[in-house]
N, C-alpha and C. Protein backbone atom coordinates (compact mmCIF):
# COMPACT_ATOMS: atom_id res chain seq x y z
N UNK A 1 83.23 203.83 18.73
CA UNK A 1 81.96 203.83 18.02
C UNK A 1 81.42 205.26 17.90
N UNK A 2 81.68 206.37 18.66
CA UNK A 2 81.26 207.20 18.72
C UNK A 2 81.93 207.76 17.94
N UNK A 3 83.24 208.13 17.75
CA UNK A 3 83.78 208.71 17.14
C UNK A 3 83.49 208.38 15.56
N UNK A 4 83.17 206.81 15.00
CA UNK A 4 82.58 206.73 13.98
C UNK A 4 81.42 207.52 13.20
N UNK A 5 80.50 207.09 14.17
CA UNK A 5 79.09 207.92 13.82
C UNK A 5 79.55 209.51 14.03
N UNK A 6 80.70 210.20 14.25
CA UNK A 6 80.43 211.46 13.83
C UNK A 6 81.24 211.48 12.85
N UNK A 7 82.09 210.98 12.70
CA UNK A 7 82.91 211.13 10.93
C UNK A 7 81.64 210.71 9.86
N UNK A 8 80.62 209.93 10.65
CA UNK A 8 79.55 209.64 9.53
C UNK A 8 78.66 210.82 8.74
N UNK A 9 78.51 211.32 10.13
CA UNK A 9 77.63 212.30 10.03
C UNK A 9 78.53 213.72 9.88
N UNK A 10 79.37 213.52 9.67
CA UNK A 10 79.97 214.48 9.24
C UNK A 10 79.93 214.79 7.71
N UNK A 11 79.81 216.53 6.91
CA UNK A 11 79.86 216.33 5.31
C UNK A 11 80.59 216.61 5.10
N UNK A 12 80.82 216.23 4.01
CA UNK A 12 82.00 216.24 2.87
C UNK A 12 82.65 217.55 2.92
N UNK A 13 84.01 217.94 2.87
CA UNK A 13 84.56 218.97 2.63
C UNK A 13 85.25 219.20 1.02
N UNK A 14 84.49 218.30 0.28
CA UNK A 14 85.37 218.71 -1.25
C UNK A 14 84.19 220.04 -1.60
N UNK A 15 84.53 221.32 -2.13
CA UNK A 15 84.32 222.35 -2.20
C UNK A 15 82.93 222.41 -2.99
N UNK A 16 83.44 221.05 -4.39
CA UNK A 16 82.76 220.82 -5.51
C UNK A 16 81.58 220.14 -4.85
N UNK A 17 81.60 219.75 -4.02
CA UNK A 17 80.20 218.61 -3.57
C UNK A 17 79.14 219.59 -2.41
N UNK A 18 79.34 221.06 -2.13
CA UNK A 18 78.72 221.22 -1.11
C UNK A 18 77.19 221.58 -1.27
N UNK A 19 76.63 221.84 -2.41
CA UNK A 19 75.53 222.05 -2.75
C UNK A 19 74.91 220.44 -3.64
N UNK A 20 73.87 219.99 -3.15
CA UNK A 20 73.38 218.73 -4.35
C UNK A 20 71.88 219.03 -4.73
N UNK A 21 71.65 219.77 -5.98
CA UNK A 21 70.27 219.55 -6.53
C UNK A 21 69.66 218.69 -7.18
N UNK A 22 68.45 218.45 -7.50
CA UNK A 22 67.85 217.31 -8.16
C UNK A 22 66.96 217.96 -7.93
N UNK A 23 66.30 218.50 -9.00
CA UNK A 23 64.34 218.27 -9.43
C UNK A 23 64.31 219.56 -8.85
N UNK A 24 63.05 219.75 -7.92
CA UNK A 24 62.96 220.76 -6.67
C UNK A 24 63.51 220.48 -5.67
N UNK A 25 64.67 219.64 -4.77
CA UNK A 25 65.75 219.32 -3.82
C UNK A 25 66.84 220.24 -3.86
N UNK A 26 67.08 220.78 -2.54
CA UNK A 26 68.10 221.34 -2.47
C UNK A 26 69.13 220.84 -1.17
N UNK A 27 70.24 220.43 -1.25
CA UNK A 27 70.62 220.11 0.12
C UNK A 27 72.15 220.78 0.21
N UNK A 28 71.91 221.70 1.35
CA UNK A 28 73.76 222.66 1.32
C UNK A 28 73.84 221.62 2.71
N UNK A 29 75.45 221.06 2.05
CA UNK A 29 76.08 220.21 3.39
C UNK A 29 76.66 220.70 4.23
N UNK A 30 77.15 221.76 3.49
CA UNK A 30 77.69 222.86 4.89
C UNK A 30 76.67 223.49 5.70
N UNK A 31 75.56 223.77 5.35
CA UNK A 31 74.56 224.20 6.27
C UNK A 31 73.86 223.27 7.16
N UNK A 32 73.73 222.03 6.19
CA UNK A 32 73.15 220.81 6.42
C UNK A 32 71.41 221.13 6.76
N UNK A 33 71.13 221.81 5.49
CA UNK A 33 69.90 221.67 5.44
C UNK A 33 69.30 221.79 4.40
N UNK A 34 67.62 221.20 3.57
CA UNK A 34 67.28 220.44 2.78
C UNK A 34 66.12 221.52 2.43
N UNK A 35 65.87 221.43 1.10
CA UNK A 35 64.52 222.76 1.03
C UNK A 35 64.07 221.87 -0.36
N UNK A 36 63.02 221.73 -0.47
CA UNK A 36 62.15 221.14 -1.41
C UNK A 36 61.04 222.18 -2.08
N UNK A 37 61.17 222.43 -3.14
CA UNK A 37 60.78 223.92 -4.04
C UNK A 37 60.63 225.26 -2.99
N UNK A 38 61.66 225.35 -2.20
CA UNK A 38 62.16 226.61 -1.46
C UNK A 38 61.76 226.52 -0.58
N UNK A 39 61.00 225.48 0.04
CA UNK A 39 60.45 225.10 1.62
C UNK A 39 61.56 224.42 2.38
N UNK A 40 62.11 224.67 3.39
CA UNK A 40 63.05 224.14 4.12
C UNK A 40 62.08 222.58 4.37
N UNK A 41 63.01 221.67 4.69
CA UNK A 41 62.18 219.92 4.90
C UNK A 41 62.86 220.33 6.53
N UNK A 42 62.27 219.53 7.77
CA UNK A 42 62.89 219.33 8.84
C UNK A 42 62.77 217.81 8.48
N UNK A 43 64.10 217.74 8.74
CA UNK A 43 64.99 215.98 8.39
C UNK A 43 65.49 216.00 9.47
N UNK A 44 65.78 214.77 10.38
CA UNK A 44 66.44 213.98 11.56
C UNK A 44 67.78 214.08 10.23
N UNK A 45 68.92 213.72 11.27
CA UNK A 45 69.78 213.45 10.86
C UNK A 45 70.59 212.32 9.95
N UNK A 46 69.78 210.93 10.08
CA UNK A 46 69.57 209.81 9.63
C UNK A 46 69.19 210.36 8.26
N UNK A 47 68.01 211.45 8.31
CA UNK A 47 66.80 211.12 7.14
C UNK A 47 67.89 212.18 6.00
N UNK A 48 68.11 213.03 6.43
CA UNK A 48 69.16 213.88 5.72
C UNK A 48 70.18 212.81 4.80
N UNK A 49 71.26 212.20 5.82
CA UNK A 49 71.66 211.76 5.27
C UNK A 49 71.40 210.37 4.15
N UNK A 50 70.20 209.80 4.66
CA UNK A 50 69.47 208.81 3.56
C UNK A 50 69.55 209.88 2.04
N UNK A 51 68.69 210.86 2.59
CA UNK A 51 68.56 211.77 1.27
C UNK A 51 69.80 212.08 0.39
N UNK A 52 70.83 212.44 1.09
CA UNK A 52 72.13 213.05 0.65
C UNK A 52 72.38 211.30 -0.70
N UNK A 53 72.44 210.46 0.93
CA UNK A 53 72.95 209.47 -0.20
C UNK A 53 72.10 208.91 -1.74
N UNK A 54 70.54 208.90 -1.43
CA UNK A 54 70.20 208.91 -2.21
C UNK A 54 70.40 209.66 -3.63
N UNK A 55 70.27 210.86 -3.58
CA UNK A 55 70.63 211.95 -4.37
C UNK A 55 71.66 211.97 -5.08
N UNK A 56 72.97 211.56 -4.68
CA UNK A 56 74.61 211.40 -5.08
C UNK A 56 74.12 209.79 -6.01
N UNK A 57 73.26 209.52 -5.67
CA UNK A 57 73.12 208.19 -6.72
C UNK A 57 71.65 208.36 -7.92
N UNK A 58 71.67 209.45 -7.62
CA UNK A 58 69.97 209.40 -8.59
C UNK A 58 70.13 208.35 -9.53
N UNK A 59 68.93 207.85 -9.85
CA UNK A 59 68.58 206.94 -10.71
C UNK A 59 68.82 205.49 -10.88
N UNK A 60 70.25 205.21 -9.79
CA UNK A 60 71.21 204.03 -9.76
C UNK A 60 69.61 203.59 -8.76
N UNK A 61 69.99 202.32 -8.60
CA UNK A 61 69.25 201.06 -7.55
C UNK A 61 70.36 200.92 -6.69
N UNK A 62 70.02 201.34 -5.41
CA UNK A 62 70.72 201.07 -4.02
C UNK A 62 70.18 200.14 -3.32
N UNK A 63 70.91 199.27 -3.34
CA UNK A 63 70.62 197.81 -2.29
C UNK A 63 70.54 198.12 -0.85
N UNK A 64 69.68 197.32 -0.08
CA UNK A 64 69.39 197.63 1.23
C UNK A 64 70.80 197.85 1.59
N UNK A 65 71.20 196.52 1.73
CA UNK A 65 72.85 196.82 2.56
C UNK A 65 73.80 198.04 2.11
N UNK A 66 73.47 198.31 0.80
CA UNK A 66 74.46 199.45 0.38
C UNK A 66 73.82 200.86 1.43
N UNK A 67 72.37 200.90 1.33
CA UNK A 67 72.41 201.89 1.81
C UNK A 67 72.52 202.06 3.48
N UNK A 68 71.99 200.83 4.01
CA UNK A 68 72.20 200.44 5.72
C UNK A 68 73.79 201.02 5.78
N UNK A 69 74.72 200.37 5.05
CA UNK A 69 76.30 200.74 5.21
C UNK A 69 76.99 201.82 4.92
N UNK A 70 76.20 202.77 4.16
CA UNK A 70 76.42 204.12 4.05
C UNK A 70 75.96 205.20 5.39
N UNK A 71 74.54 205.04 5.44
CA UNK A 71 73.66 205.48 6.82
C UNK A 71 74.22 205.60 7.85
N UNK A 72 73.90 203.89 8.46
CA UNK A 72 74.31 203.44 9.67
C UNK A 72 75.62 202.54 9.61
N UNK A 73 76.26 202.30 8.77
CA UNK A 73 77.57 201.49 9.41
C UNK A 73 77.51 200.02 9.04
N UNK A 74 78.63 199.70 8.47
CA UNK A 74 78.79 198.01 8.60
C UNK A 74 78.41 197.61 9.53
N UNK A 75 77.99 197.75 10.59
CA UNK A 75 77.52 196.90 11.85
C UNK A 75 75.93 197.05 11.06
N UNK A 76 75.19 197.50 10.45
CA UNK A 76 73.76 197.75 10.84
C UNK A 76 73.22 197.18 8.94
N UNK A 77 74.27 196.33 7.95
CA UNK A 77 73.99 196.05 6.91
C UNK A 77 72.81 195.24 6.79
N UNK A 78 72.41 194.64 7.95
CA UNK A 78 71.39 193.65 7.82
C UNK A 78 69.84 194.48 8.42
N UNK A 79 70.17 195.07 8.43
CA UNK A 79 68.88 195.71 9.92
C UNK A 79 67.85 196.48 8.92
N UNK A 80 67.63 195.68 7.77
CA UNK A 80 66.38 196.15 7.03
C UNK A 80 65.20 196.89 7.72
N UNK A 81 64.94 196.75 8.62
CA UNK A 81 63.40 197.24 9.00
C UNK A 81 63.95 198.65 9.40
N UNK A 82 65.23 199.12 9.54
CA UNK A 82 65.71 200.75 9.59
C UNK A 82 65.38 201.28 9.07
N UNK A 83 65.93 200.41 7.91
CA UNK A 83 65.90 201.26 6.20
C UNK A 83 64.25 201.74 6.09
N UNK A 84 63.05 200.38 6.42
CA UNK A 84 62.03 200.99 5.80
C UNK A 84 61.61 201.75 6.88
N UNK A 85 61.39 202.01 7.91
CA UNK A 85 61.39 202.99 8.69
C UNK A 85 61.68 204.28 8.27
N UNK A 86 62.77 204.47 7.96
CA UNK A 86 63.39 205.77 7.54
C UNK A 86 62.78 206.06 6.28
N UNK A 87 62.46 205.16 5.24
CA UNK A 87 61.93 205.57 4.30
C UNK A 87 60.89 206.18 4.02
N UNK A 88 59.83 205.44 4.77
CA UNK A 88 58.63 205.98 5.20
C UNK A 88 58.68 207.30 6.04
N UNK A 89 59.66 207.50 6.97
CA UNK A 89 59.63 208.60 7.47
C UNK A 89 59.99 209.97 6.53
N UNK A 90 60.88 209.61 5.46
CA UNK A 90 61.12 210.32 4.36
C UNK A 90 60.12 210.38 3.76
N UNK A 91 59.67 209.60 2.95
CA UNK A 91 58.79 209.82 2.06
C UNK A 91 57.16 210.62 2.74
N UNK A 92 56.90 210.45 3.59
CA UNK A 92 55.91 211.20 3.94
C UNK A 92 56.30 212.92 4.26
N UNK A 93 57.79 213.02 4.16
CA UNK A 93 57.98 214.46 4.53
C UNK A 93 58.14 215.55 2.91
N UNK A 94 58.59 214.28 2.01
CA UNK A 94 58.67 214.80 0.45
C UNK A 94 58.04 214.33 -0.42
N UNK A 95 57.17 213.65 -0.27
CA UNK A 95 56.35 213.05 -1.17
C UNK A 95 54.93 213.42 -1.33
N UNK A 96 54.25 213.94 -2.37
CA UNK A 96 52.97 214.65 -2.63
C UNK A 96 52.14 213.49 -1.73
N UNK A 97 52.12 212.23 -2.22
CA UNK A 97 51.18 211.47 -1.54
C UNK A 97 51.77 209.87 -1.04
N UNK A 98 52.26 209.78 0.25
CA UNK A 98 53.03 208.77 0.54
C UNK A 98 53.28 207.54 0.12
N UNK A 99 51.89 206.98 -0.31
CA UNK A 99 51.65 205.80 -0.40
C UNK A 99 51.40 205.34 -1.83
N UNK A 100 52.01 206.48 -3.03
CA UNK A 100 51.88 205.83 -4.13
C UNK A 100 53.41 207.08 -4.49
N UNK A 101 54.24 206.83 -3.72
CA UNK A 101 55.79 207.73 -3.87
C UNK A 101 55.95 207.79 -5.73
N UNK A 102 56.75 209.30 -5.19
CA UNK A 102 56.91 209.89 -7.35
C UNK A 102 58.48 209.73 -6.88
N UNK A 103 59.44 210.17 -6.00
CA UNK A 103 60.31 209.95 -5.92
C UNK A 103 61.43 209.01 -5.32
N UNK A 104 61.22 208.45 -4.34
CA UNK A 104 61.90 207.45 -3.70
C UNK A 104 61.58 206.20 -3.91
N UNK A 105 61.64 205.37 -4.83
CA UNK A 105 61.13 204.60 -5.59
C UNK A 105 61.42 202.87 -4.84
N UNK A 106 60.44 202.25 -4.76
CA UNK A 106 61.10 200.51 -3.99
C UNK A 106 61.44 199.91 -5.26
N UNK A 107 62.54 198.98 -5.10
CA UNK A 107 63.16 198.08 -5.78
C UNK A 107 62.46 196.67 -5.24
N UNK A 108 61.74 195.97 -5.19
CA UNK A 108 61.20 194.86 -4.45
C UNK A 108 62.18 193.91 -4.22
N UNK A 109 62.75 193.35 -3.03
CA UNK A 109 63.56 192.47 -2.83
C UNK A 109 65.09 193.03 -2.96
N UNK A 110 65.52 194.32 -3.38
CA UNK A 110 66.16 194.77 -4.04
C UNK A 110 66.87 196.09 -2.81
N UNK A 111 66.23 197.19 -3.45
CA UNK A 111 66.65 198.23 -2.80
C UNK A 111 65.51 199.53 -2.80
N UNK A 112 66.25 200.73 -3.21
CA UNK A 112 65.16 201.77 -3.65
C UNK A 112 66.31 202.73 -4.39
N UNK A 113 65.68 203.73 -5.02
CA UNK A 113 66.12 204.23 -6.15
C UNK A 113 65.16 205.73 -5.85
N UNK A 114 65.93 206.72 -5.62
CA UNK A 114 65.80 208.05 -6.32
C UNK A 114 65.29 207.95 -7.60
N UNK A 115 64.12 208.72 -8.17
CA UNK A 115 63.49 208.69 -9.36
C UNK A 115 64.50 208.83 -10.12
N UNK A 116 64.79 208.02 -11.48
CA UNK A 116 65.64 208.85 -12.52
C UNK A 116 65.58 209.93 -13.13
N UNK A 117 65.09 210.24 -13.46
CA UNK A 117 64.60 211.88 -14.06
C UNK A 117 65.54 212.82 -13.50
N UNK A 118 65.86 212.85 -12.22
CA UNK A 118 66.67 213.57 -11.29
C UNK A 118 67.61 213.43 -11.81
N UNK A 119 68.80 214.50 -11.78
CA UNK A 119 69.90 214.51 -12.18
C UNK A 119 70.37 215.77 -11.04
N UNK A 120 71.69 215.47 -10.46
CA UNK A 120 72.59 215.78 -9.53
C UNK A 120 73.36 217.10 -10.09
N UNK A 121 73.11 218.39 -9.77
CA UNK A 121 74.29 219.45 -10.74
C UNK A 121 75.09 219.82 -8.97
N UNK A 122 76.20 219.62 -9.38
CA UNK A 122 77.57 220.33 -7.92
C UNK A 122 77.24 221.66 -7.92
């Protein structure tokens, strides 16, 4: 199990993927760190990678379980109250005003969605 969660948390080594922008987002995976219009974000490691995954999907609708199983692992597909946890913990660190979010968008019953507008350049 352990050894899982660090291949998880481990990033990507394709050359083409090590930088992901969107909007004012910046996230270098090799550095593994996140700057939002040139302000570094302090992200937990979880919240990073929520972001990462989010981002690699802008605009798509990510289902809870898709994103629980990306995050945390087929063991943790059901464990919804993570997800909003983490979300909230995100969104209050990038979001102008938490409670009416411009970017991390809820899917009701569904999932959540990176604003579309965003678009991903390698």
């Amino acid at each position: 199990a352990r050894i899982r969660a660090a291949l998880r948390r481990k990033p990507a080594t394709d050359s083409n993927a090590q930088i992901l922008e969107a909007g004012d987002f910046r996230i270098d995976l090799d550095a593994h760190t996140a700057t939002q219009a040139g302000k570094e974000l302090r992200l937990t490691p979880k919240e990073f990678d929520l972001l990462v995954h989010l981002m690699r999907n802008a605009g798509k609708v990510l289902t809870h379980r898709a994103l629980l199983g990306a995050v945390w692992g087929g063991d943790y597909t059901e464990q919804n109250e993570y997800l909003r946890v983490f979300i909230g913990q995100l969104r209050k660190k990038i979001e102008p005003n938490p409670s009416e979010p411009r970017y991390i968008l809820t899917e009701p019953w569904i999932g959540y969605r990176l604003f579309k507008t965003f678009r991903v350049s390698p």
